[in-house]
Protein backbone atom coordinates (compact mmCIF):
# COMPACT_ATOMS: atom_id res chain seq x y z
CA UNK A 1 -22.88 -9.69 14.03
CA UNK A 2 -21.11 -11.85 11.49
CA UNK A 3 -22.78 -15.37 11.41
CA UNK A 4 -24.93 -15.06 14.34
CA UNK A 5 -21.52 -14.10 16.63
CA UNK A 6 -21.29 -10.80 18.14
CA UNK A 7 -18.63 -8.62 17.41
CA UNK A 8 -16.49 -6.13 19.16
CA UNK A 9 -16.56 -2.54 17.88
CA UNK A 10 -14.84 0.18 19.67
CA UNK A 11 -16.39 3.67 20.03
CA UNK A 12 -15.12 6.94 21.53
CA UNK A 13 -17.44 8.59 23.38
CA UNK A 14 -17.36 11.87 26.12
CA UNK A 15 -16.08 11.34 29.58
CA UNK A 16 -20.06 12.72 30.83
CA UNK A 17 -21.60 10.02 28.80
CA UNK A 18 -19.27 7.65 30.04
CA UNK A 19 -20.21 8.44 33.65
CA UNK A 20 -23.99 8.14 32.34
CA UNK A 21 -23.38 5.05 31.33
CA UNK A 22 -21.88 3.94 34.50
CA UNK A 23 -24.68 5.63 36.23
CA UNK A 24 -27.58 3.81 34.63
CA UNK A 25 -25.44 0.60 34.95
CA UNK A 26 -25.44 1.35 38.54
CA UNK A 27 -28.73 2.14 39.08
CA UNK A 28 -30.21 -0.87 36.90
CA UNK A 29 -27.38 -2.99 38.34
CA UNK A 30 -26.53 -4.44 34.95
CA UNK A 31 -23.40 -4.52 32.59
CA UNK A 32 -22.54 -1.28 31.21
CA UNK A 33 -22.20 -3.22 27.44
CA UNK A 34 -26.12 -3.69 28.42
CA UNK A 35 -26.83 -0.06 28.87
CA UNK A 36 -25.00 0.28 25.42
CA UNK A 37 -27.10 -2.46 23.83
CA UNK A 38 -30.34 -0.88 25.30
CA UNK A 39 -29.58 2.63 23.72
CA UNK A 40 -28.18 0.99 20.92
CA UNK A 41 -32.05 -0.79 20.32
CA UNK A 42 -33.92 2.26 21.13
CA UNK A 43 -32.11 4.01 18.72
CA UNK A 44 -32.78 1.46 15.58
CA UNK A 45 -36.62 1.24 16.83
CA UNK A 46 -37.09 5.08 16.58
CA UNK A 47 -34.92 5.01 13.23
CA UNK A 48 -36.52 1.94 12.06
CA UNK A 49 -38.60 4.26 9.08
CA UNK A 50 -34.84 5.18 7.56
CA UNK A 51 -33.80 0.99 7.70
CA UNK A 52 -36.36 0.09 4.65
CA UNK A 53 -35.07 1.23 1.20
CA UNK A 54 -38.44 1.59 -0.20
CA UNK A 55 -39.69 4.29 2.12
CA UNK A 56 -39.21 7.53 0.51
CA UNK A 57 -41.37 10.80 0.72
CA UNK A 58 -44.16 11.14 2.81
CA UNK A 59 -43.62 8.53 4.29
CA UNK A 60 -40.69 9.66 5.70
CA UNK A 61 -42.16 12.67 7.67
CA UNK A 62 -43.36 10.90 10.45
CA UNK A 63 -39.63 10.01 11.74
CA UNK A 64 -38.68 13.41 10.73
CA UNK A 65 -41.35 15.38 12.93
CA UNK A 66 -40.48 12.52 16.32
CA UNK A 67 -37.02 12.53 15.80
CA UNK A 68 -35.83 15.40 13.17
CA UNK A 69 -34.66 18.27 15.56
CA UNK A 70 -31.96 15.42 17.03
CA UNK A 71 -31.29 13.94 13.65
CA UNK A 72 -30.41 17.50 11.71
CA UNK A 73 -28.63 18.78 14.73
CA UNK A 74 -26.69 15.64 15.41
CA UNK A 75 -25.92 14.63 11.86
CA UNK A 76 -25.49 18.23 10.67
CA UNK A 77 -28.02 17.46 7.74
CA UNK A 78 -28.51 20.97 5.62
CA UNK A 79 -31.77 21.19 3.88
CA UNK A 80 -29.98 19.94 0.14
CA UNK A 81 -29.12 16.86 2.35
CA UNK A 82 -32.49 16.24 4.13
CA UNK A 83 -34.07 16.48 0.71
CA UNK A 84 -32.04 13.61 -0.86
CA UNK A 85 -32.56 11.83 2.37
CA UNK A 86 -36.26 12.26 1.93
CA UNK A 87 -37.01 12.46 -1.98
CA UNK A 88 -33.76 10.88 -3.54
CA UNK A 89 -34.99 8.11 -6.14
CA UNK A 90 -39.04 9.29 -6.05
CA UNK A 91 -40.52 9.69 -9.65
CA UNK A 92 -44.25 9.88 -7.93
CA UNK A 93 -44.63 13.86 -7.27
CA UNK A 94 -47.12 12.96 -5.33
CA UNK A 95 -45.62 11.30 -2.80
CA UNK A 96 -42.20 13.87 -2.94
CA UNK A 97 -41.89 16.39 0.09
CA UNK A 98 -41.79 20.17 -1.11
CA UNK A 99 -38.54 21.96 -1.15
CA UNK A 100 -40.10 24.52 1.13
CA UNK A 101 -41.56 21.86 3.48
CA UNK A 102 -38.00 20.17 3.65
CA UNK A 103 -36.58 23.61 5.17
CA UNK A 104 -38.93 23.59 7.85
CA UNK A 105 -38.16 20.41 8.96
CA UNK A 106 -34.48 21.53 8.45
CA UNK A 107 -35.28 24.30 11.13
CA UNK A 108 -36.61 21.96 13.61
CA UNK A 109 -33.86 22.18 15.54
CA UNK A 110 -33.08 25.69 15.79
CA UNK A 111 -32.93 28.04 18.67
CA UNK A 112 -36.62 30.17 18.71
CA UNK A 113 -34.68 33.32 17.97
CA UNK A 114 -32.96 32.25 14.93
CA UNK A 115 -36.66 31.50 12.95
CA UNK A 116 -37.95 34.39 11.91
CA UNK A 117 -34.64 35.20 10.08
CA UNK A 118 -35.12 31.41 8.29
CA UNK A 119 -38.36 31.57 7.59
CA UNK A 120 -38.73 34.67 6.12
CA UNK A 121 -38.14 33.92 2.57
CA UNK A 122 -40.29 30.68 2.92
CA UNK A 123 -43.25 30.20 0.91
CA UNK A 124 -46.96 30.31 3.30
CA UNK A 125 -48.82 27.05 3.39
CA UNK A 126 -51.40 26.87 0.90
CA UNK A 127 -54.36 26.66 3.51
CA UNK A 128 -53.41 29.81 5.11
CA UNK A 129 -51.24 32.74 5.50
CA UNK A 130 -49.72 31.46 8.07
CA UNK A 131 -49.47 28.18 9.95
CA UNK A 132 -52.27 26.55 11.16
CA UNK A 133 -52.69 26.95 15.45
CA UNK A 134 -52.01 23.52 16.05
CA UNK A 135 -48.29 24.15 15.17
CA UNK A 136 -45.55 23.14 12.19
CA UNK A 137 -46.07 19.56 13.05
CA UNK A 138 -49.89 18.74 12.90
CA UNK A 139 -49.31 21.29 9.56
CA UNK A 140 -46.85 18.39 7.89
CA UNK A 141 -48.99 15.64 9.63
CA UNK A 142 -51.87 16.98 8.26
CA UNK A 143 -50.51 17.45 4.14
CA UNK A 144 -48.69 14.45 3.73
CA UNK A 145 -49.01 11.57 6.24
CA UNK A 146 -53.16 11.87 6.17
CA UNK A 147 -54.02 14.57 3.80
CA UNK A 148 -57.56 13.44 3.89
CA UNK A 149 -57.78 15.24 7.20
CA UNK A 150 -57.48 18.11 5.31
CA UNK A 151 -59.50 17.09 1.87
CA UNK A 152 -62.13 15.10 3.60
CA UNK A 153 -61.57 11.68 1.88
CA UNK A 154 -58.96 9.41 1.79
CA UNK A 155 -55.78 9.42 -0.14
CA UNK A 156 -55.34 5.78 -1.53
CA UNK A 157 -51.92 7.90 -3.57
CA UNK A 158 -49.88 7.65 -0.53
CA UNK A 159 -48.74 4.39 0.19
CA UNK A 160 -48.16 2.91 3.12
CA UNK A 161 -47.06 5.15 6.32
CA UNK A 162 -45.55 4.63 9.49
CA UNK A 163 -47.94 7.16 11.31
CA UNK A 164 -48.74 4.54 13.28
CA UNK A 165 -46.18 3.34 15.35
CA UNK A 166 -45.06 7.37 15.74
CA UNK A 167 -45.42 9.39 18.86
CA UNK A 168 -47.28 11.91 18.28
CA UNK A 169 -46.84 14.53 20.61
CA UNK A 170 -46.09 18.32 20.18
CA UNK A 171 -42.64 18.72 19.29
CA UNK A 172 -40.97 21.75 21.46
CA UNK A 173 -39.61 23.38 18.96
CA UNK A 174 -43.60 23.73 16.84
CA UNK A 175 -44.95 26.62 19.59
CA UNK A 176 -41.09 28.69 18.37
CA UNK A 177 -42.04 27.76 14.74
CA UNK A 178 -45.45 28.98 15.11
CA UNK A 179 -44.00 32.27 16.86
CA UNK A 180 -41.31 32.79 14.49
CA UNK A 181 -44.01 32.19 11.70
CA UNK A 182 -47.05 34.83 12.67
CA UNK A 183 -43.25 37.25 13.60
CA UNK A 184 -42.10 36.85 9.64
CA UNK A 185 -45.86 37.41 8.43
CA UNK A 186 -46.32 40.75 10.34
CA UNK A 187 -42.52 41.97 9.42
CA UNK A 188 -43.54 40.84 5.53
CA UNK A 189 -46.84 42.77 5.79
């Protein structure tokens, strides 16, 4: 909006989301610029984490575990661009997301099949030799948003996160990971 007007922006989009959006419209018996609007919102809550400048890190790995397999498969982000996503600008090493850690996330969005092959030359997590049973996402959750899960006291280091305002369900790519994982660890042994 420029001065509190709205504007009009023009946007190509597939004839099947099209009919989706005249679907919905239907259904909700509202405007299909409303349906738009709605997505539109959604879309900026979820993202909200990547709107403020100062979040960098781990602070950013909650919106990467809720929304990361959409964002690198839509976006096309390769792990060199995650990482500046994610790191660019952050002198604390603390608060950086490993290289190794970065790829993961990069995998996300992966067919099951294609795993094994990407996460063979990845290091192991340092807890274990390979991911914990809980799955690639509660293994992220655990080491950066509350690593005191894992230490047993709190990390006053990390700054302020947006755990909690994230859904924080099993992704359904983390039961693949954890396949593909315990695959590459009995191929490397």
């Amino acid at each position: 909006m420029v001065g509190g007007k709205k504007q009009l922006v023009s946007v190509r989009l597939c004839h099947a989301d099209v009919e989706r959006i005249q679907a919905l419209a239907s259904r909700l018996r509202v405007r299909e610029s409303d349906v738009i609007r709605f997505a539109l919102r959604l879309a900026f809550n979820r993202l909200a984490p990547l709107l403020d400048e100062q979040a960098r890190g781990r602070d950013l790995i909650p919106i990467f575990l809720e929304c990361g397999p959409e964002l690198t498969y839509h976006f096309d982000l390769e792990p060199r661009a995650l990482e500046a996503i994610v790191n660019d600008g952050l002198d604390d090493p603390d608060r950086k997301v490993e290289s190794h850690d970065i790829e993961l996330l990069a995998a996300l969005h992966l067919p099951g099949y294609h795993l094994p092959a990407r996460l063979k030359y990845q290091p192991k997590p340092e807890t274990t030799s390979q991911l914990p049973s809980g799955g690639l996402q509660q293994y992220l959750y655990a080491k950066y948003v509350q690593p005191e899960a894992v230490s047993g006291r709190p990390d006053i280091s990390a700054g302020p996160s947006t755990a909690h305002a994230r859904n924080r369900t099993p992704l359904p790519n983390a039961a693949a990971l954890d396949e593909a994982a315990q695959l590459s660890s009995f191929h490397n042994k």
